[in-house]
C-alpha atoms as a PDB file:
ATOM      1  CA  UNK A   1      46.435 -18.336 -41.492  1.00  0.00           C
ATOM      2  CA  UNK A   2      48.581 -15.768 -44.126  1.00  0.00           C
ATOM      3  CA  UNK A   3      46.490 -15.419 -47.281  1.00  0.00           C
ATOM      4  CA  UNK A   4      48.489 -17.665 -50.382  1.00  0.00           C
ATOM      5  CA  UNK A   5      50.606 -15.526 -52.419  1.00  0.00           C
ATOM      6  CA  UNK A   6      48.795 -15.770 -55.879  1.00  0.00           C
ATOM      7  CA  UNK A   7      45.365 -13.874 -54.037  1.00  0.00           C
ATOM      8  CA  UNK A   8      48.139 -10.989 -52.676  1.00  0.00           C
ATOM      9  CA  UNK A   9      50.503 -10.853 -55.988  1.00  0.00           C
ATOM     10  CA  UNK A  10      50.045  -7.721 -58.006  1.00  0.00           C
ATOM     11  CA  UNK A  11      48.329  -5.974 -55.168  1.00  0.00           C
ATOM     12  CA  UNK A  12      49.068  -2.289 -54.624  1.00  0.00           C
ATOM     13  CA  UNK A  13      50.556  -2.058 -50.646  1.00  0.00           C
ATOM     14  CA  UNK A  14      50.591  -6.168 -50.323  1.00  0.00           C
ATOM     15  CA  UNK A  15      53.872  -6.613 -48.104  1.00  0.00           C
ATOM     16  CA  UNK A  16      55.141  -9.188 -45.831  1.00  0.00           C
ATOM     17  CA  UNK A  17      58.114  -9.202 -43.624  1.00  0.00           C
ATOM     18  CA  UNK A  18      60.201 -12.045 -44.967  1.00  0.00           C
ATOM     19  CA  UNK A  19      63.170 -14.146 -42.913  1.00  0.00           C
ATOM     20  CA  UNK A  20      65.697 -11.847 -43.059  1.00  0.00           C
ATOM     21  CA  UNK A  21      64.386  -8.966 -41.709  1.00  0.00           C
ATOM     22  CA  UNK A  22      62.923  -6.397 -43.754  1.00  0.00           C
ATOM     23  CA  UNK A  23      59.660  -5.912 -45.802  1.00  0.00           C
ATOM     24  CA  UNK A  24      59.200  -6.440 -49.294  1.00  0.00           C
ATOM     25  CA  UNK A  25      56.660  -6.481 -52.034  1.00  0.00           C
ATOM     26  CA  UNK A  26      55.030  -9.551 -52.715  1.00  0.00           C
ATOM     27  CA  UNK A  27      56.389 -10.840 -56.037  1.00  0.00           C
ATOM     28  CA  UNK A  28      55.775 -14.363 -58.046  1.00  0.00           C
ATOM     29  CA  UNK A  29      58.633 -15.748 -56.166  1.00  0.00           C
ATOM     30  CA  UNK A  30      58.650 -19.669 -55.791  1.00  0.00           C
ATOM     31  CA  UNK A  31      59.331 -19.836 -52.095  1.00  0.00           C
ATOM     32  CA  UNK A  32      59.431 -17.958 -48.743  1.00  0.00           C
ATOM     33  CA  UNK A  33      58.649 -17.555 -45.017  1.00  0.00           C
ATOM     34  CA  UNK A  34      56.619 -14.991 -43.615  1.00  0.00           C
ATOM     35  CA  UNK A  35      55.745 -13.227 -40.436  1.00  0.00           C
ATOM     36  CA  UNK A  36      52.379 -11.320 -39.914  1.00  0.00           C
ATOM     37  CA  UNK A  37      53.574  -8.607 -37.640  1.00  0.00           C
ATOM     38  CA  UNK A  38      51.960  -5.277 -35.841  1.00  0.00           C
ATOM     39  CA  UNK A  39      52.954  -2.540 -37.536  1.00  0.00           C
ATOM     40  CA  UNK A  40      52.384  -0.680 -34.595  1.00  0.00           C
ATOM     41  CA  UNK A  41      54.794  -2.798 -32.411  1.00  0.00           C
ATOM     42  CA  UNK A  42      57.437  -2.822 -35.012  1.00  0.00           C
ATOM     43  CA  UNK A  43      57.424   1.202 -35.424  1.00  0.00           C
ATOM     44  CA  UNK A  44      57.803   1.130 -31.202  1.00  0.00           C
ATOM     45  CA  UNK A  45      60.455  -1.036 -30.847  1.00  0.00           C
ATOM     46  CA  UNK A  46      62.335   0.678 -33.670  1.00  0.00           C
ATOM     47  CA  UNK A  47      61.726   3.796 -32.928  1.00  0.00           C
ATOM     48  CA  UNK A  48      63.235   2.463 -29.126  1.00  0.00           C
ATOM     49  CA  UNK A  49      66.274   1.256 -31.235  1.00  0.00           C
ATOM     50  CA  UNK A  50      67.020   4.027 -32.783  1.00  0.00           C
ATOM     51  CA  UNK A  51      67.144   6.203 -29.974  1.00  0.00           C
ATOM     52  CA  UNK A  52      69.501   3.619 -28.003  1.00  0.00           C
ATOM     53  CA  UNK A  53      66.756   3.248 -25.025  1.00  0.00           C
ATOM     54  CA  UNK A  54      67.061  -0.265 -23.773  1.00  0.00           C
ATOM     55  CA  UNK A  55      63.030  -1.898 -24.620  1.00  0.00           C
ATOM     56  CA  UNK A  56      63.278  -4.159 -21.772  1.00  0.00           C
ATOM     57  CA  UNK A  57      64.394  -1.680 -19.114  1.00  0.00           C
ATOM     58  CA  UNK A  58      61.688   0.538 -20.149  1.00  0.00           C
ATOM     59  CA  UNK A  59      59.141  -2.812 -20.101  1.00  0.00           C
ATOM     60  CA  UNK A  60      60.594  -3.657 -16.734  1.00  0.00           C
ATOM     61  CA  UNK A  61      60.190  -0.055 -15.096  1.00  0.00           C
ATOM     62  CA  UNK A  62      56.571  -0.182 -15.999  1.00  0.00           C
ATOM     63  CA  UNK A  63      55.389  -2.920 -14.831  1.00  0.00           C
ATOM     64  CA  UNK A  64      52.903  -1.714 -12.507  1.00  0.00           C
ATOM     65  CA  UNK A  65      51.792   0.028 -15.428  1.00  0.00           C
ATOM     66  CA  UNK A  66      48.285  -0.595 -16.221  1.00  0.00           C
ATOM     67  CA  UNK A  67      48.203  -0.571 -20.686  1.00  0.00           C
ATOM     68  CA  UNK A  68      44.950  -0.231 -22.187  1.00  0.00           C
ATOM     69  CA  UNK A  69      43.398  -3.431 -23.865  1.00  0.00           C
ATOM     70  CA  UNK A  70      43.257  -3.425 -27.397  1.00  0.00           C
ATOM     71  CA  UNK A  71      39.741  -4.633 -28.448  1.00  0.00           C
ATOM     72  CA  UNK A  72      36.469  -4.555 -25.713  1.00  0.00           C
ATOM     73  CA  UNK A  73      33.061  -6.319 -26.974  1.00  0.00           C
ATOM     74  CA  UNK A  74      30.031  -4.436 -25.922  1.00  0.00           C
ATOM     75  CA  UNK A  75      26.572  -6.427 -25.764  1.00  0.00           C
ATOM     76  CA  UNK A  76      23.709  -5.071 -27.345  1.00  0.00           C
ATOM     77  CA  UNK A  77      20.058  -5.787 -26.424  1.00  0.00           C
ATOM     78  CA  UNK A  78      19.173  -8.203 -28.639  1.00  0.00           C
ATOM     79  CA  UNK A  79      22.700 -10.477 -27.331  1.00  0.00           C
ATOM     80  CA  UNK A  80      24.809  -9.154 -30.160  1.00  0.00           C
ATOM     81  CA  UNK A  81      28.654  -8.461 -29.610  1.00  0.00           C
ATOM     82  CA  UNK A  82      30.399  -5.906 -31.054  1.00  0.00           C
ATOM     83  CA  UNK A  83      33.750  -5.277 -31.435  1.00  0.00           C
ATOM     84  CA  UNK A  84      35.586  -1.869 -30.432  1.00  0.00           C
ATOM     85  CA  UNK A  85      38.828  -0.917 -30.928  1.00  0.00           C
ATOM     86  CA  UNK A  86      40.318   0.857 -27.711  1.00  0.00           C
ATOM     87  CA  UNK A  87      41.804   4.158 -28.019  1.00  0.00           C
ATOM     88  CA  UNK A  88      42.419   7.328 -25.444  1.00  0.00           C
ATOM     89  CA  UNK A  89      40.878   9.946 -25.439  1.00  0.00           C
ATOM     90  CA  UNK A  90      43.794  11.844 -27.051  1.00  0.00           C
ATOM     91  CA  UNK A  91      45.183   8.989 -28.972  1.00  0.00           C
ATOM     92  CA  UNK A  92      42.128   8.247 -31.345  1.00  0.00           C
ATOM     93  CA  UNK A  93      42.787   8.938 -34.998  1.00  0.00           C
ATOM     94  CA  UNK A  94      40.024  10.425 -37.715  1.00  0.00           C
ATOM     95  CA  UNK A  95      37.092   7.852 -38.705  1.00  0.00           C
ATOM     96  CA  UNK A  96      35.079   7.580 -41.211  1.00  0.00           C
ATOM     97  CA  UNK A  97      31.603   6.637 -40.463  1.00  0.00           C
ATOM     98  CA  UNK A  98      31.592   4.792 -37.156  1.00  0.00           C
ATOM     99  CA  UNK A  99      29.813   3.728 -33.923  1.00  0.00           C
ATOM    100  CA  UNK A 100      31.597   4.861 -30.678  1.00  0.00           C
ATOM    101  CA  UNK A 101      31.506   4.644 -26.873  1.00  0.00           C
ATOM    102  CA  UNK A 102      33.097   7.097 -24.686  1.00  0.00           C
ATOM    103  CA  UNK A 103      33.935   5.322 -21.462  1.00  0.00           C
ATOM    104  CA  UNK A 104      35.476   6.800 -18.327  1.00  0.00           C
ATOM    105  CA  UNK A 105      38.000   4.055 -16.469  1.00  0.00           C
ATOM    106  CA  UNK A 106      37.005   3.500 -12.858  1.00  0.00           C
ATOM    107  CA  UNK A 107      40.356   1.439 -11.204  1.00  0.00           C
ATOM    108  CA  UNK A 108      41.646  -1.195 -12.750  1.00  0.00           C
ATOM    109  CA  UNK A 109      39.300  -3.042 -15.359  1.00  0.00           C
ATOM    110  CA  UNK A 110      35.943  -1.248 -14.279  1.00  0.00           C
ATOM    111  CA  UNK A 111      34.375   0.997 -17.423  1.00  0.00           C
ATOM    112  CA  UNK A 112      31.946   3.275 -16.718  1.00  0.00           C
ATOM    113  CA  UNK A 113      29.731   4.167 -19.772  1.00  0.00           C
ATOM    114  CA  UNK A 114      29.342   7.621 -20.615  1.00  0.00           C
ATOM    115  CA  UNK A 115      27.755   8.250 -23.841  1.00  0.00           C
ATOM    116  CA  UNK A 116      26.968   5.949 -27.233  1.00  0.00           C
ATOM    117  CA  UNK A 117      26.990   7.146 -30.660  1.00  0.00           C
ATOM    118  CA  UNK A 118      27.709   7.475 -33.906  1.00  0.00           C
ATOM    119  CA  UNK A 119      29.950   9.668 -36.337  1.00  0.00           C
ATOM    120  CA  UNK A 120      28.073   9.921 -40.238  1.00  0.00           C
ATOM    121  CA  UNK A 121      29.904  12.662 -41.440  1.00  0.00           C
ATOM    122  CA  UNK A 122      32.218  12.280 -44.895  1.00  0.00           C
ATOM    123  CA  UNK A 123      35.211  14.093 -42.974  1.00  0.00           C
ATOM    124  CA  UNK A 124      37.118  12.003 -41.026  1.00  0.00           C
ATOM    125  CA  UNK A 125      38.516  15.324 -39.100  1.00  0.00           C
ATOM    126  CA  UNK A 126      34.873  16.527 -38.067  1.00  0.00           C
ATOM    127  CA  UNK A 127      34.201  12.976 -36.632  1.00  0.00           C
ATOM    128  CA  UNK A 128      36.987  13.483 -34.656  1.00  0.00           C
ATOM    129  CA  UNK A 129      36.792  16.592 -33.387  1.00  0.00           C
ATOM    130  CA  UNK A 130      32.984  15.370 -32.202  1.00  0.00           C
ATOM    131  CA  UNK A 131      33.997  12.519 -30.594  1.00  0.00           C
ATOM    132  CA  UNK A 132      36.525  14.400 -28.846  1.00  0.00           C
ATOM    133  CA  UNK A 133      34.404  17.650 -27.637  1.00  0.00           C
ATOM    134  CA  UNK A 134      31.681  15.007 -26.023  1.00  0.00           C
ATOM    135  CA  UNK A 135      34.599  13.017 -24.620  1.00  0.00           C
ATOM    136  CA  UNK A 136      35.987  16.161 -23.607  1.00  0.00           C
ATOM    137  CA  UNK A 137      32.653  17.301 -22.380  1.00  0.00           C
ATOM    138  CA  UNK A 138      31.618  14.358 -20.649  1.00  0.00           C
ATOM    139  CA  UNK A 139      35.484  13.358 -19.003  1.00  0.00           C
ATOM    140  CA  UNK A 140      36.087  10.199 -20.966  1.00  0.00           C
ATOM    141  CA  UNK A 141      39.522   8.712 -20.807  1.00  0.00           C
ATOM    142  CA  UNK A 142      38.436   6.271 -23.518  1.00  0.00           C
ATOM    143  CA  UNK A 143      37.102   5.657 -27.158  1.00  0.00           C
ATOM    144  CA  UNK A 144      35.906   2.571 -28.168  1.00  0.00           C
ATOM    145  CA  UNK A 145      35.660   2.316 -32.226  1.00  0.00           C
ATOM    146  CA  UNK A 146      33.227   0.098 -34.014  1.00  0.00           C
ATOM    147  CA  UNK A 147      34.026   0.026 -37.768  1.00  0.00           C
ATOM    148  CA  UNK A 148      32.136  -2.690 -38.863  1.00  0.00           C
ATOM    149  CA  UNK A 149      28.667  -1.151 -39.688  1.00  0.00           C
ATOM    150  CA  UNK A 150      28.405  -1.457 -43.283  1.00  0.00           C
ATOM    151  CA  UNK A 151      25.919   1.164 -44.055  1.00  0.00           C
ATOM    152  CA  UNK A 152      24.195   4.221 -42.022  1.00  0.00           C
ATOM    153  CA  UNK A 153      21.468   2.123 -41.528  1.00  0.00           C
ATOM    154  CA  UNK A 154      23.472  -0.815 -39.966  1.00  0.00           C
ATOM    155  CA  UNK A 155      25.017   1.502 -37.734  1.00  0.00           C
ATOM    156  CA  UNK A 156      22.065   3.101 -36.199  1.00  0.00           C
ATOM    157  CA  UNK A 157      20.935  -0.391 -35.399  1.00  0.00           C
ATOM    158  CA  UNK A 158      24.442  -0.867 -33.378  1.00  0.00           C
ATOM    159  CA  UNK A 159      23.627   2.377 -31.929  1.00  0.00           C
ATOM    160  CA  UNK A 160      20.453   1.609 -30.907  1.00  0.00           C
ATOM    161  CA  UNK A 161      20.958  -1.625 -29.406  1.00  0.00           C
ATOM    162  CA  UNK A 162      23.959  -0.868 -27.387  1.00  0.00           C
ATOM    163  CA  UNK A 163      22.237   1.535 -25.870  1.00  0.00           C
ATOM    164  CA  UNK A 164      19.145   0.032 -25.115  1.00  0.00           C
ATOM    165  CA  UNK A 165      21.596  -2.403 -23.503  1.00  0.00           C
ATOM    166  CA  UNK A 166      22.919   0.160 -21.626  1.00  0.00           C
ATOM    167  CA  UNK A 167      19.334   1.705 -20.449  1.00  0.00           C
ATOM    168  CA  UNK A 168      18.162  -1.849 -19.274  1.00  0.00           C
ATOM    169  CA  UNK A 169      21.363  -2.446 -17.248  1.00  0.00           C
ATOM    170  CA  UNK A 170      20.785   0.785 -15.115  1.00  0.00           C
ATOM    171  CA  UNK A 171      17.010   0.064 -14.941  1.00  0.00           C
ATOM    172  CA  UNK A 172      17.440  -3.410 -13.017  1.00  0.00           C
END
């Protein structure tokens, strides 16, 4: 469901990409249609586009070609999900404060758990450069992100459950 127009008017960096193509600023226009799209999709297949490379050859010639999934839910102890964003190793920009898992891929779907954390400090580079080192460290091929701790607090709790999770899997 797209939010309504009045609760995005007037709101610095509100855009939507409208019928004919191309993105504009939200204005107190009467009518329109609208698109949510992933910006991150859109920059791909432009950026294929522009350099004249044929998206659906590409797509086709990698089939066998195993992409990462997006979003994984990890289980905590107490039957809580949480909800990671999925980056490599390599590919997983500066956070702010945030929980992580470094996870090393075993085949096709199987994650092996490595380590569980959390990143507190107020530069987004240093987190970064710690969750890499461990990753680095430890040979994880993934990141999973959790954003969603609202407060230091909150995300020690997500810390500490998921890996009391963790410790009571490998204990059975």
């Amino acid at each position: 469901m797209l939010p309504n127009r009045s609760s995005l008017a007037g709101k610095a960096g509100s855009y939507v990409r409208v019928a004919y193509g191309h993105e504009e600023p939200i204005l107190g226009c009467s009518s329109m249609s609208a698109e949510v799209i992933q910006l991150a999709d859109f920059r791909a297949r432009k950026s294929f586009a522009i350099s004249g490379v044929d998206l659906a050859a590409v797509t086709r010639s990698a089939g066998n070609f195993d992409a990462p999934t997006r979003f994984h839910f990890w289980t905590g102890a107490t039957g809580k999900r949480y909800v990671h964003t999925v980056y490599s190793l390599f590919d997983c920009p500066p956070v702010g404060m945030a929980n992580y898992v470094l996870v090393r891929k075993d085949g096709h779907a199987k994650r092996a758990v490595l380590a569980i954390g959390r990143v507190t400090a107020d530069s987004t580079s240093l987190n970064l450069a710690e969750i890499r080192q461990r990753g680095a460290a430890l040979g994880a091929d993934e990141v999973h992100i959790h954003l969603l701790a609202s407060s230091a607090h909150e995300s020690k709790a997500v810390e500490v459950d998921l890996r009391t999770a963790q410790f009571a899997a490998h204990a059975t």
